[in-house]
Protein backbone atom coordinates (compact mmCIF):
# COMPACT_ATOMS: atom_id res chain seq x y z
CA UNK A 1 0.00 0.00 0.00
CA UNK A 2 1.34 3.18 -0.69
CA UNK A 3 2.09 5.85 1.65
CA UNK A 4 0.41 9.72 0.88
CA UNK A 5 2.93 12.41 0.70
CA UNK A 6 1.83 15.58 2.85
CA UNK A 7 2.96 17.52 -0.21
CA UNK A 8 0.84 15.88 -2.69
CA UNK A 9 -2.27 15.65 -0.54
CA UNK A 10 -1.89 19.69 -0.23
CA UNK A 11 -1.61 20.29 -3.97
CA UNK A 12 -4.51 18.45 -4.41
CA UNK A 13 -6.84 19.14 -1.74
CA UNK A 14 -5.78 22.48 -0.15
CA UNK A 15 -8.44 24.96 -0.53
CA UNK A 16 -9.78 23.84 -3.88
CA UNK A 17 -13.21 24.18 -4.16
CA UNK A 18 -16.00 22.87 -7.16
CA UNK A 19 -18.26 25.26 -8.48
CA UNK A 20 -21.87 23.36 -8.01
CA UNK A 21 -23.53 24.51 -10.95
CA UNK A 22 -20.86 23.80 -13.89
CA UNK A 23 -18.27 22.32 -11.89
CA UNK A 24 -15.39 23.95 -12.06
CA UNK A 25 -12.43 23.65 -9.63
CA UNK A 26 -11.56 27.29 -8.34
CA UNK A 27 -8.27 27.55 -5.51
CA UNK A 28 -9.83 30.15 -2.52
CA UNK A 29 -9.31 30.68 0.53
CA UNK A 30 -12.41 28.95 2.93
CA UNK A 31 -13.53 32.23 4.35
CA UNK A 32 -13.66 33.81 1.21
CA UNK A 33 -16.11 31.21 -0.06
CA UNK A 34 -18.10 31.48 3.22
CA UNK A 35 -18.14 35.13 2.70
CA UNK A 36 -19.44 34.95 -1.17
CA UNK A 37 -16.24 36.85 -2.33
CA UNK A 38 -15.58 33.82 -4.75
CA UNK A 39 -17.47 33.93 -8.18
CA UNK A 40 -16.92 30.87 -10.59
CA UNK A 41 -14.42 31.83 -13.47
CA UNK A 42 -17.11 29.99 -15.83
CA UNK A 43 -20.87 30.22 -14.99
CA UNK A 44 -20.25 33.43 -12.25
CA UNK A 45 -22.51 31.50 -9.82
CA UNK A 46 -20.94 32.32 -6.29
CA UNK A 47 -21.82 28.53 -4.57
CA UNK A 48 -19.16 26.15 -3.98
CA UNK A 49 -18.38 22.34 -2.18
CA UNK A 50 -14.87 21.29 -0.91
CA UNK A 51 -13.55 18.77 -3.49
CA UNK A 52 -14.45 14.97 -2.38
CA UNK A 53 -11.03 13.19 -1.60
CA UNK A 54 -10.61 9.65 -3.13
């Protein structure tokens, strides 16, 4: 079994957030999501969900 690398895991999980309406990964800051700060680059909807981890 392999062994998860600290640095990895925060490149790909470190406040990365998907846009719920098209889907679009966006890197923020959590309290500037909360805050609705954060529009999508794509569909300019301002709701996001932390990325699942696998």
């Amino acid at each position: 079994m392999a062994t998860k690398l600290p640095a990895a895991q925060a490149r790909l999980y470190h406040n990365i957030f998907v846009c719920k309406h098209c889907k679009t990964k966006i890197r923020a800051e959590p309290r500037k999501i909360l805050e609705g700060k954060i529009k999508c680059r794509k569909c300019g909807k301002r709701v996001f969900r932390p990325i699942k981890k696998r």
